[in-house]
C-alpha atoms as a PDB file:
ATOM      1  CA  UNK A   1     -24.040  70.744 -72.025  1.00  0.00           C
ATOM      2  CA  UNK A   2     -21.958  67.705 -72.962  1.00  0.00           C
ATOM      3  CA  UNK A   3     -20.282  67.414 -69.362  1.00  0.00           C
ATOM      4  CA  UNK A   4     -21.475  65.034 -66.704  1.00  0.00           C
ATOM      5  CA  UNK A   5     -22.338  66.666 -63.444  1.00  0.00           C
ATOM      6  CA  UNK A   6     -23.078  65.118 -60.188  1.00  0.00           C
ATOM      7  CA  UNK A   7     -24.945  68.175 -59.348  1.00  0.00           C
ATOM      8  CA  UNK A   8     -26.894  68.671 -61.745  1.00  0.00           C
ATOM      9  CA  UNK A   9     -27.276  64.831 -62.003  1.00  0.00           C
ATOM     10  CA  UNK A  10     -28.983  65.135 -58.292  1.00  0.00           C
ATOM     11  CA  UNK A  11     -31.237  68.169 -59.254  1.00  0.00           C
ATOM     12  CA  UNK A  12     -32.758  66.384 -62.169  1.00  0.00           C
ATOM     13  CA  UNK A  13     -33.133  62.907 -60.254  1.00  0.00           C
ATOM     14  CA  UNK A  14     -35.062  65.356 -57.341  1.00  0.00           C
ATOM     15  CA  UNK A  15     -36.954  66.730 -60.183  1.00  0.00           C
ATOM     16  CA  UNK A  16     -38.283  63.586 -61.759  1.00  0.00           C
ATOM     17  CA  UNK A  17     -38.909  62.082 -58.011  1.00  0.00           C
ATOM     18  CA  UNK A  18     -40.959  65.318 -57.240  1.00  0.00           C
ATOM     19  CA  UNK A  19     -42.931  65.389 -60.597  1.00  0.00           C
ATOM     20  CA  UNK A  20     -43.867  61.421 -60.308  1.00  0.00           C
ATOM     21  CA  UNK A  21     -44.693  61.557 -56.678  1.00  0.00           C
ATOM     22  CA  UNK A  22     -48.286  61.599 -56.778  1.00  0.00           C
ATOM     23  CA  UNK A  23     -48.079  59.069 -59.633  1.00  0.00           C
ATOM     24  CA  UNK A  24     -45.505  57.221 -57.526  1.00  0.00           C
ATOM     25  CA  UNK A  25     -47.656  57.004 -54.410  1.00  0.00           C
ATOM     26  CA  UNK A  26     -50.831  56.292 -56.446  1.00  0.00           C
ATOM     27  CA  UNK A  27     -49.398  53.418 -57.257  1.00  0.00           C
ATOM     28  CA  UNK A  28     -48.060  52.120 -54.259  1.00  0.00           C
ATOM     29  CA  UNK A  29     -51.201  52.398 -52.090  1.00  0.00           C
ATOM     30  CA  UNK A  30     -52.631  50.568 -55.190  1.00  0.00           C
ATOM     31  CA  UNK A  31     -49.918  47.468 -55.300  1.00  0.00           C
ATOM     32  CA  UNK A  32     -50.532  47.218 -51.282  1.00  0.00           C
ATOM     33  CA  UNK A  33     -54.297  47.343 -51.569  1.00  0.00           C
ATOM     34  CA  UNK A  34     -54.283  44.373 -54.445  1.00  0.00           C
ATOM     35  CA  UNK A  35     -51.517  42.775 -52.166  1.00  0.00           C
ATOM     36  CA  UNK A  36     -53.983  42.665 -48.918  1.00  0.00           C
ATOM     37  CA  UNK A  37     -57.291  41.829 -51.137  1.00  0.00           C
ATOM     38  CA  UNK A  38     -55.539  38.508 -53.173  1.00  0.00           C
ATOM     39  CA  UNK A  39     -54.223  37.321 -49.812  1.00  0.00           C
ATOM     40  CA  UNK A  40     -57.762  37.763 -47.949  1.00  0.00           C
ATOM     41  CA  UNK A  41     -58.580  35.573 -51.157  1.00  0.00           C
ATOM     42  CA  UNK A  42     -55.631  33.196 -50.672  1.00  0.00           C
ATOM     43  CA  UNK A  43     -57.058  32.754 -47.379  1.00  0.00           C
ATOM     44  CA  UNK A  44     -60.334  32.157 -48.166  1.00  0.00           C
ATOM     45  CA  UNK A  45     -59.905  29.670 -50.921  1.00  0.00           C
ATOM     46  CA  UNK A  46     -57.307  27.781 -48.760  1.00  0.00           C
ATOM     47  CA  UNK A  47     -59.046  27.392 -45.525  1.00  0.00           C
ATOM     48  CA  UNK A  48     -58.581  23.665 -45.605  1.00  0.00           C
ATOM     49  CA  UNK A  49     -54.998  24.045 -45.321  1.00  0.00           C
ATOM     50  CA  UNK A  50     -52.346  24.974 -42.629  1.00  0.00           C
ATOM     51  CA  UNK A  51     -51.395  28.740 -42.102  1.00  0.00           C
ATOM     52  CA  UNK A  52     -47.800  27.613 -43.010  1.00  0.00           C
ATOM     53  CA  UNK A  53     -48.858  26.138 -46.262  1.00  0.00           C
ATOM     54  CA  UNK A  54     -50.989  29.532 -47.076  1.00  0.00           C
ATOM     55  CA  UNK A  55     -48.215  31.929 -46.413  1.00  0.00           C
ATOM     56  CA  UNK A  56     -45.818  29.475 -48.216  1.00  0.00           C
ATOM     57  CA  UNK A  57     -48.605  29.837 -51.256  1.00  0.00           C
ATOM     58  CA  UNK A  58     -48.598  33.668 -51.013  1.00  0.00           C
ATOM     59  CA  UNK A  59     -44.403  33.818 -50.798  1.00  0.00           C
ATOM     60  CA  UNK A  60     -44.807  31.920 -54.369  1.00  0.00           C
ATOM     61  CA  UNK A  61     -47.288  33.673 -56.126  1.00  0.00           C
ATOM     62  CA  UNK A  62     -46.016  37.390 -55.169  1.00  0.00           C
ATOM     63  CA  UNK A  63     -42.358  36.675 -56.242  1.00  0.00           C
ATOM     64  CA  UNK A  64     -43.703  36.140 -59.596  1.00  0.00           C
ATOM     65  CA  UNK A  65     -45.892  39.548 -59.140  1.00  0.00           C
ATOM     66  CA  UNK A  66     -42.741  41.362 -57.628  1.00  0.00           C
ATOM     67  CA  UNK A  67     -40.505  40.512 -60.146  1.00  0.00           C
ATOM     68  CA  UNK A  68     -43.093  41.217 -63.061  1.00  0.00           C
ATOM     69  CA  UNK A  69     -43.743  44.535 -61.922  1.00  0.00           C
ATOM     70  CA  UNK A  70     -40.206  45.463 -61.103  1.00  0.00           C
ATOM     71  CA  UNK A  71     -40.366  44.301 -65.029  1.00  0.00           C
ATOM     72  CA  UNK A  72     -43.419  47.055 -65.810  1.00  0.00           C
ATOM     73  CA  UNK A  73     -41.551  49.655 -63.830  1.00  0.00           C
ATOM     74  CA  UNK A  74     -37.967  49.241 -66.261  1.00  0.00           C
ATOM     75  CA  UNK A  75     -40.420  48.939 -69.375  1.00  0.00           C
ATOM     76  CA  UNK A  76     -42.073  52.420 -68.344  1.00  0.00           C
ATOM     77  CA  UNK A  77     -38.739  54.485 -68.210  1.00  0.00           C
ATOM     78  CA  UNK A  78     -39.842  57.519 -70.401  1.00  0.00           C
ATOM     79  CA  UNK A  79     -43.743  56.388 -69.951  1.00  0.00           C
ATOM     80  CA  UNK A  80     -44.874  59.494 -68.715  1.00  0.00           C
ATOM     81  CA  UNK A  81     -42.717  61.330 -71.662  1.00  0.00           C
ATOM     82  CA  UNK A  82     -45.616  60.521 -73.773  1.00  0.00           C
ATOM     83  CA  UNK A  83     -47.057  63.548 -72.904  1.00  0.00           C
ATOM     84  CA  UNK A  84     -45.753  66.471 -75.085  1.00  0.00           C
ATOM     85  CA  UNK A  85     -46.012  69.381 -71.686  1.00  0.00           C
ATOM     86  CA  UNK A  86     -44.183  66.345 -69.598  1.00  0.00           C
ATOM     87  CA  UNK A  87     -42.093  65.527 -72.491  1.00  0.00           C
ATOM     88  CA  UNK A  88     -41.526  69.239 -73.466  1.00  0.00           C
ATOM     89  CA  UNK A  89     -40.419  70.092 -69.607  1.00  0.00           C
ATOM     90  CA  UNK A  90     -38.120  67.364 -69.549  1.00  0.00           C
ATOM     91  CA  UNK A  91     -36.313  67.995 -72.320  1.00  0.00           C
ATOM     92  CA  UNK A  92     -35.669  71.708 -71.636  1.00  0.00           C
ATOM     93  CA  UNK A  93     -34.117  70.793 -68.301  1.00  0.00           C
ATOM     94  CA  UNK A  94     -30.868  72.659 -67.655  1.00  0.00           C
ATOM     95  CA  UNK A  95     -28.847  69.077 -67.806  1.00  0.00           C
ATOM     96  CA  UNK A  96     -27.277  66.925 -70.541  1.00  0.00           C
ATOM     97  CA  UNK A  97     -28.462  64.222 -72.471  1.00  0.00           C
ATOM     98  CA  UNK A  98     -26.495  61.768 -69.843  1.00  0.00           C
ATOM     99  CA  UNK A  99     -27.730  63.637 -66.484  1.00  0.00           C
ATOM    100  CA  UNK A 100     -31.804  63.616 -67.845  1.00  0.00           C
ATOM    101  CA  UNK A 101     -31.221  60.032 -69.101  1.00  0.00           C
ATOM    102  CA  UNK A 102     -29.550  58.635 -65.750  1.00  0.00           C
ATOM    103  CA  UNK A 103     -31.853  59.881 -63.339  1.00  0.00           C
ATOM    104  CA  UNK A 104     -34.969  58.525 -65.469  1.00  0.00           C
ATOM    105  CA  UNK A 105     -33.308  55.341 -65.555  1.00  0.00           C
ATOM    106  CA  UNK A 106     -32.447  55.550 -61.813  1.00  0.00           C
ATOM    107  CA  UNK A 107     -35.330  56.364 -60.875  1.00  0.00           C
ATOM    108  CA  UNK A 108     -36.843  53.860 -62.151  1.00  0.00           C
ATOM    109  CA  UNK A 109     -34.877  51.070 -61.454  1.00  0.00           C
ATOM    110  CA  UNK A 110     -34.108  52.375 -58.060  1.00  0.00           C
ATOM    111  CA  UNK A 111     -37.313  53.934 -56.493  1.00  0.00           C
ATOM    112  CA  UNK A 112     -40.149  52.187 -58.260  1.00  0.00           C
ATOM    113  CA  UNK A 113     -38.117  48.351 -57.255  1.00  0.00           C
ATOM    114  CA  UNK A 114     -37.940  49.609 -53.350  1.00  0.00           C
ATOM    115  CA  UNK A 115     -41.779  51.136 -53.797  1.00  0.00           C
ATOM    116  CA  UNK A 116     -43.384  47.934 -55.015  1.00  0.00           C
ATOM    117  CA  UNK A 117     -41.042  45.874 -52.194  1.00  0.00           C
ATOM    118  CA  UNK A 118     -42.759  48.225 -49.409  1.00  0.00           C
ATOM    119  CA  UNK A 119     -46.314  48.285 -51.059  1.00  0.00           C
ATOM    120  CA  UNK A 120     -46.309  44.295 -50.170  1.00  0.00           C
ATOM    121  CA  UNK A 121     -44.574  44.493 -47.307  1.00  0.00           C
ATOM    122  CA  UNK A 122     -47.781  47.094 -46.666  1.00  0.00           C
ATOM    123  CA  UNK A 123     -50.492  44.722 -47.839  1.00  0.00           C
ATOM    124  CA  UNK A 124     -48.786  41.977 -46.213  1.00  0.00           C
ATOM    125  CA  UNK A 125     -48.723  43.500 -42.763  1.00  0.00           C
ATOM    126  CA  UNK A 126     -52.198  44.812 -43.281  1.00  0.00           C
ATOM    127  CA  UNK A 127     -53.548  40.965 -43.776  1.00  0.00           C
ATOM    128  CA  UNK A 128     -51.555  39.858 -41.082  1.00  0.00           C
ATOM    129  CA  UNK A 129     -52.935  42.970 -38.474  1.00  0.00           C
ATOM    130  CA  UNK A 130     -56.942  42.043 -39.941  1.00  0.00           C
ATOM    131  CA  UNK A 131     -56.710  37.782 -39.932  1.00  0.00           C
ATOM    132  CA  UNK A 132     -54.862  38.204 -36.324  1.00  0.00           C
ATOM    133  CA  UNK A 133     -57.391  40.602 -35.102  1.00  0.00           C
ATOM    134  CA  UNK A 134     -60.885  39.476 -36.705  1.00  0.00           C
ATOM    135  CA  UNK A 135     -60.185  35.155 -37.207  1.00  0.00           C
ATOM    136  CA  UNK A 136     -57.242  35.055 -34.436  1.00  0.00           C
ATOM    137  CA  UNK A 137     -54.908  33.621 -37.106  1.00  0.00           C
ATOM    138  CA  UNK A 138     -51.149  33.298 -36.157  1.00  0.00           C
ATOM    139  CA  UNK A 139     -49.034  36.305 -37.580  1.00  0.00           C
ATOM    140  CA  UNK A 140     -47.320  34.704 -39.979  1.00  0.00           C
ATOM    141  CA  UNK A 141     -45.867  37.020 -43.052  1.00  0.00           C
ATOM    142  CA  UNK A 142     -44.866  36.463 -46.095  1.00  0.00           C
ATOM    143  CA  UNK A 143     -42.115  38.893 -46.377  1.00  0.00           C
ATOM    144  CA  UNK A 144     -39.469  36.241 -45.203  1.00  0.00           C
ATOM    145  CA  UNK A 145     -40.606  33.366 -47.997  1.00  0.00           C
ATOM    146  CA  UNK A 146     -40.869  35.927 -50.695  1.00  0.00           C
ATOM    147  CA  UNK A 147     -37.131  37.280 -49.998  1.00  0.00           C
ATOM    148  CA  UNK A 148     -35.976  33.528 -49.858  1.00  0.00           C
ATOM    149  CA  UNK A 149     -37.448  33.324 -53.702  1.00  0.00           C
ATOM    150  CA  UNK A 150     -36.149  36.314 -54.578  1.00  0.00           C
ATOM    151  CA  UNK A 151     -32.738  35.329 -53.615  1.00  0.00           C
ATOM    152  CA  UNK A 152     -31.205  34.823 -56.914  1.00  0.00           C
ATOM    153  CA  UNK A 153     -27.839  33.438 -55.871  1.00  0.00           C
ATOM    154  CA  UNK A 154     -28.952  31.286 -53.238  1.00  0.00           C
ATOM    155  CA  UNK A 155     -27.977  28.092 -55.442  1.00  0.00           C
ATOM    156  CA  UNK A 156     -24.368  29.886 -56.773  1.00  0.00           C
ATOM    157  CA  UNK A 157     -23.503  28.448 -52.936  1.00  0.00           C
ATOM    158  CA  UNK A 158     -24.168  24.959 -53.077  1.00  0.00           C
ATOM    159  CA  UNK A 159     -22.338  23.178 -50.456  1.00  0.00           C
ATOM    160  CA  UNK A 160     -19.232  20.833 -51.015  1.00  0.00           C
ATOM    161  CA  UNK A 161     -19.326  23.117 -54.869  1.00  0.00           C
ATOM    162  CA  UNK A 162     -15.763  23.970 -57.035  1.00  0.00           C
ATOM    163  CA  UNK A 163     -14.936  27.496 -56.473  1.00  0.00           C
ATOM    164  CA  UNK A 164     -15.172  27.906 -60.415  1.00  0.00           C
ATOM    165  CA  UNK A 165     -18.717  26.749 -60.456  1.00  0.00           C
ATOM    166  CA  UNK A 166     -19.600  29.356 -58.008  1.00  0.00           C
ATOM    167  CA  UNK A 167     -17.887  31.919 -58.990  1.00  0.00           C
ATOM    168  CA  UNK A 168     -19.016  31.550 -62.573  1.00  0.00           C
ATOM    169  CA  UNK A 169     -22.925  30.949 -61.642  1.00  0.00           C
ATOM    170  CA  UNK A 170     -22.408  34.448 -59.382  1.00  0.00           C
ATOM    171  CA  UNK A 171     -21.018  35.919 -62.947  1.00  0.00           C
ATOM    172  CA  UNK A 172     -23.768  34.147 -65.079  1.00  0.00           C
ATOM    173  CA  UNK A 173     -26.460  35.516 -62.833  1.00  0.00           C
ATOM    174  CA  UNK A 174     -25.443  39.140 -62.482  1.00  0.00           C
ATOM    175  CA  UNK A 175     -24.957  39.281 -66.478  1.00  0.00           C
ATOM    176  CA  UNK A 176     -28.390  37.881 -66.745  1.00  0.00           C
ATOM    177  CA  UNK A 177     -29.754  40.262 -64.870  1.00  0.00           C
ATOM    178  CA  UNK A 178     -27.932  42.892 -66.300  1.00  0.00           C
ATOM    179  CA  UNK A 179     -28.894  41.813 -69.972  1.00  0.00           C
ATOM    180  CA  UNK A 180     -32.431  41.619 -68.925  1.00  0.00           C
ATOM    181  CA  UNK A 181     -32.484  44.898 -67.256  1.00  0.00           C
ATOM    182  CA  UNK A 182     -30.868  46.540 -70.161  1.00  0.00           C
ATOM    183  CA  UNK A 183     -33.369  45.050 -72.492  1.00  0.00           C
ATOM    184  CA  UNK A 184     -36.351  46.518 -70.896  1.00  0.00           C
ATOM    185  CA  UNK A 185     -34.981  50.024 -70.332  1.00  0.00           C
ATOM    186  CA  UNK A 186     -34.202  49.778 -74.237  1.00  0.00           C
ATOM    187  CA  UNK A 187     -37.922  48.557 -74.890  1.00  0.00           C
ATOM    188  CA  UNK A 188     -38.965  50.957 -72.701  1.00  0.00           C
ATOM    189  CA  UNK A 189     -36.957  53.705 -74.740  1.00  0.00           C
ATOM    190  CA  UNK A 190     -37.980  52.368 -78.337  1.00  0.00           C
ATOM    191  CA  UNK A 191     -41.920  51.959 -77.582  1.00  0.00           C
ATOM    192  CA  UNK A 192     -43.974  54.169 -76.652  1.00  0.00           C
ATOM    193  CA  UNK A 193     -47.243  51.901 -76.249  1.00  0.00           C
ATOM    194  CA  UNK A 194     -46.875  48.165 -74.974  1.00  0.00           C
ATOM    195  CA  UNK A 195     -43.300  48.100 -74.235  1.00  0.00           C
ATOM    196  CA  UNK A 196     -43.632  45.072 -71.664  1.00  0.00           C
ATOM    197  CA  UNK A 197     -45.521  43.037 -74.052  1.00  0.00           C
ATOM    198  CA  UNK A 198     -42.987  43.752 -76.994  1.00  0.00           C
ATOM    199  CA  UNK A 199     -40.064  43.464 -74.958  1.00  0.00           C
ATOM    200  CA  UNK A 200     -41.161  40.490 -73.301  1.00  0.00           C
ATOM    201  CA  UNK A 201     -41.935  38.278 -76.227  1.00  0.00           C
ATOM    202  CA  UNK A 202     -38.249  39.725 -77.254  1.00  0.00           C
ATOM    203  CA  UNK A 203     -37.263  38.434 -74.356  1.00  0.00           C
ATOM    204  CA  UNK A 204     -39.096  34.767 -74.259  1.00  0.00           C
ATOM    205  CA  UNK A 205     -38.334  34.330 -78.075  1.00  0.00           C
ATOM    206  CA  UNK A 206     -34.091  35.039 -76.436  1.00  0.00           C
ATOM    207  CA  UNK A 207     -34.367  31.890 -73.725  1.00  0.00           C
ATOM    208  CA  UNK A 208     -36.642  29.807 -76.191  1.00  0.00           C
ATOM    209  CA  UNK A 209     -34.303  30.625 -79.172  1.00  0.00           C
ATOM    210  CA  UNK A 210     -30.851  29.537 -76.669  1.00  0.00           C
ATOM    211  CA  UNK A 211     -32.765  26.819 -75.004  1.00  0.00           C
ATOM    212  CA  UNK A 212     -33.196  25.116 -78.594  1.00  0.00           C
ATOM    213  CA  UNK A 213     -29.217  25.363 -79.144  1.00  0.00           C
ATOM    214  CA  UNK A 214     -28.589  24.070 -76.332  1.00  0.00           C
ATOM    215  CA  UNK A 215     -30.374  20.511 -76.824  1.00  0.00           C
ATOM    216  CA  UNK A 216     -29.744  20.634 -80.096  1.00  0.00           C
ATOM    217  CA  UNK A 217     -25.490  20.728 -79.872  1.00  0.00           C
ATOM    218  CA  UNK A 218     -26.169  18.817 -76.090  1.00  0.00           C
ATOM    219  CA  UNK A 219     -25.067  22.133 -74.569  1.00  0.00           C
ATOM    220  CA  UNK A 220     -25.198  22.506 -70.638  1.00  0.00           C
ATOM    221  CA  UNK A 221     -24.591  25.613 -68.559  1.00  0.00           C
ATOM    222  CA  UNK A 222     -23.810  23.755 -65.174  1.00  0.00           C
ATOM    223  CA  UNK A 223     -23.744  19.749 -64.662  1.00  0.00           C
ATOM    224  CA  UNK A 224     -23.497  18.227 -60.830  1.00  0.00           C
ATOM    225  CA  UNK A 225     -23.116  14.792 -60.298  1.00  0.00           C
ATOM    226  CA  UNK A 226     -24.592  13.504 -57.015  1.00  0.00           C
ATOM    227  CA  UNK A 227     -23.938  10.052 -55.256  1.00  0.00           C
ATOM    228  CA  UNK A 228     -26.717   7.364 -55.655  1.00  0.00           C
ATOM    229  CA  UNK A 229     -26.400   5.881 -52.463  1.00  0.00           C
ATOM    230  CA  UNK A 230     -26.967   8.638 -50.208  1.00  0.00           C
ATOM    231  CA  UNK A 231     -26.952  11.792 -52.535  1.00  0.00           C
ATOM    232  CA  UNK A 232     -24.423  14.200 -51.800  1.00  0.00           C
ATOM    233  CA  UNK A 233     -21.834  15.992 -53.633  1.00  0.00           C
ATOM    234  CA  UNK A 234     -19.804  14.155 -55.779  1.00  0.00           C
ATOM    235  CA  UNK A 235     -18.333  16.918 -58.414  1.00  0.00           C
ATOM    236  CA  UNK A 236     -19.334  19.533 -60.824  1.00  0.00           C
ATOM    237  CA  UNK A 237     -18.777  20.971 -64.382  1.00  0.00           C
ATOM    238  CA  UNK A 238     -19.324  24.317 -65.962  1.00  0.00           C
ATOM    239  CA  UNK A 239     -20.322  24.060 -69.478  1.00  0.00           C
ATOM    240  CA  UNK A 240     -18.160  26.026 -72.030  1.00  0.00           C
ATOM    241  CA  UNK A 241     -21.900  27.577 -72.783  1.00  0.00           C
ATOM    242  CA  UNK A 242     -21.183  29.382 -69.752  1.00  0.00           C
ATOM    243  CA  UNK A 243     -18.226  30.763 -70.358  1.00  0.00           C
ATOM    244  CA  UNK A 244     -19.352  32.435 -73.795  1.00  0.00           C
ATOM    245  CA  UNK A 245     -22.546  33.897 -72.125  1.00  0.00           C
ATOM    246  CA  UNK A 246     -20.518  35.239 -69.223  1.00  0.00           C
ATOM    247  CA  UNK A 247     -18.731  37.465 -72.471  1.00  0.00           C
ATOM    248  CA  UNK A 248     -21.818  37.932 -75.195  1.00  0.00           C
ATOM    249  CA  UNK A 249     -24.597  39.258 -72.431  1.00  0.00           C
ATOM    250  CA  UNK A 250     -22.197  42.181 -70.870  1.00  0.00           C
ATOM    251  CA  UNK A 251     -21.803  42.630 -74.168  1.00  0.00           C
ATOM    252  CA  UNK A 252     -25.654  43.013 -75.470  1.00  0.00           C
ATOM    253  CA  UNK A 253     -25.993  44.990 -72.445  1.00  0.00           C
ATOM    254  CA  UNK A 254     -23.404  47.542 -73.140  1.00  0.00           C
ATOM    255  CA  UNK A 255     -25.190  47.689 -76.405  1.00  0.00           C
ATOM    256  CA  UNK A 256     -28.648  48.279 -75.513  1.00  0.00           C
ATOM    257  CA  UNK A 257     -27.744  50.588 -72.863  1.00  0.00           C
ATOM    258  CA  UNK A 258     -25.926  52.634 -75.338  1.00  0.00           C
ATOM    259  CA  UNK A 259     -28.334  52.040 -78.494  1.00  0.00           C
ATOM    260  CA  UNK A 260     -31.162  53.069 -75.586  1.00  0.00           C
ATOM    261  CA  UNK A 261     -29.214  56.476 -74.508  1.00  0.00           C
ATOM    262  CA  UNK A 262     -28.702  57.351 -78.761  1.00  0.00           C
ATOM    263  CA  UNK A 263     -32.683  56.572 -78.892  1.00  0.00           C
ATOM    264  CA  UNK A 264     -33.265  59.170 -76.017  1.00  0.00           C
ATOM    265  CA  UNK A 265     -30.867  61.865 -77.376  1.00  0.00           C
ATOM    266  CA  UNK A 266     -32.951  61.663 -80.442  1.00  0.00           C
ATOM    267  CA  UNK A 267     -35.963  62.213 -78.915  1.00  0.00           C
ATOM    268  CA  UNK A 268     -38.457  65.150 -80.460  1.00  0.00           C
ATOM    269  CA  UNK A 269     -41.368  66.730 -79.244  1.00  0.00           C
ATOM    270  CA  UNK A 270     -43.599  65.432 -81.569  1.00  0.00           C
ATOM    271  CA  UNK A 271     -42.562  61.512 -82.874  1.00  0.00           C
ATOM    272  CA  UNK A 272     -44.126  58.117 -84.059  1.00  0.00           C
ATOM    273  CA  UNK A 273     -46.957  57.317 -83.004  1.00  0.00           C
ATOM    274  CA  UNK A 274     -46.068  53.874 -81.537  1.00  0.00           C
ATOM    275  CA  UNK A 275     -41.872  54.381 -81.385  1.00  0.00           C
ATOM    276  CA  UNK A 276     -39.433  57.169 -79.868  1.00  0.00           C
ATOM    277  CA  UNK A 277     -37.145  56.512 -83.340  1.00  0.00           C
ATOM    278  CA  UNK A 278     -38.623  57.037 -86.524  1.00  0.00           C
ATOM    279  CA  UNK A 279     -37.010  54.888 -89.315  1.00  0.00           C
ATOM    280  CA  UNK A 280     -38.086  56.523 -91.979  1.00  0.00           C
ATOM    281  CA  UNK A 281     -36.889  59.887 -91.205  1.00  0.00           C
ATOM    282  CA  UNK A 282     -33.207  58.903 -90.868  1.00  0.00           C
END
């Protein structure tokens, strides 16, 4: 079948959700359970300080744990492929290439991201309901702080800004994201053991590699100039940096989605040991 399908698009996505439930919710209860047990600790360790400044603490340190697992989850995108039976049944779904490879990427980009959201919006709660109930601590959550950090284009709307510097910070961020995201799910398809860690270094050795250029030709991507005398807005410049990465990262993404997709349409039952694309045979 070389045909796209909605239908059968939604039968395979319903299949993969039903095969990785247990795994799914495993998971989940886990992420909330570590989520309630490192804020008791937070708590613990902190006592000397106010509730606000604890929660704030918390909002901090589980944006970084969101966003690295959301990371995990993109990295793990034919993890559970590994498994010749798993990796057998998947394959021999009655779907193409494009309909098996969208829903595993859906799913977990989609469903894993919203599952690790709820599991500490679980543990959260659950810390909340036990220091309210046993220490009569005010029920403060985290939840709101940790969407505030999470907000990526909170500063794209600076007050007083150029409509060209927002709209191109909106357009720098989404391609970042994009570019990231479509580096992990190729990781994710190219490795079969310690994706994250290989894609990640990837990723680091990317921003140190760009971040050297930059000081090197005295490249910026944005540049605001404030007042002295009482600090607001005076003006602001978008770097011509910008305007090339706003072209080159759709760009690497359309290529590692599609250099990800001819990875999985390659894939055999029985492969490399550490890869899903085995140089040496091609």
């Amino acid at each position: 079948m070389n045909s796209f399908s909605i239908n059968r698009f939604w039968k395979t996505f319903c299949w993969v959700v039903t095969t990785n439930f247990r795994h799914l919710l495993a998971w989940t209860l886990a992420y909330s359970l570590i989520t309630f047990l490192c804020e008791l600790i937070f708590w613990k360790l902190s006592e000397e300080h106010t509730p606000g400044y604890i929660v704030a603490a918390v909002a901090e340190f589980f944006s970084t744990f969101i966003v690295i697992a959301v990371g995990i989850g993109f990295s793990l995108v034919f993890f559970d492929l590994n498994k010749k039976p798993r990796r057998e049944a998947f394959l021999m779904l009655p779907a193409s290439n494009l309909e098996k490879y969208l829903s595993s990427v859906f799913y977990w980009t989609v469903i894993w991201t919203i599952c690790v959201l709820i599991s500490f919006a679980v543990g959260d709660t659950l810390r909340m309901i036990f220091r309210g109930l046993t220490y009569g601590d005010e029920w403060l959550s985290a939840i709101p702080g940790v969407m505030v950090n999470l907000n990526l284009y909170d500063d794209c709307f600076m007050s007083g800004a150029d409509l060209l510097y927002t709209v191109m910070k909106i357009i720098t961020v989404t391609t970042f994201v994009l570019w990231l995201h479509s580096l992990y799910i190729l990781g994710g398809t190219l490795m079969r053991k310690y994706a994250f860690v290989v894609t990640s270094v990837l990723f680091i050795l990317c921003v140190v590699a760009l971040g050297k250029t930059m000081n090197y030709f005295d490249l910026s991507m944005f540049k605001v100039d404030w007042a002295e005398e009482d600090g607001h807005y005076v003006s602001s410049e978008v770097g011509a940096i910008t305007y090339v990465l706003s072209i080159v990262l759709p760009l690497l993404a359309c290529f590692n989605y599609w250099a990800s997709f001819q990875i999985f349409k390659g894939f055999q039952l029985i492969t490399n040991k550490w890869t899903n694309y085995d140089i040496l045979k091609r």
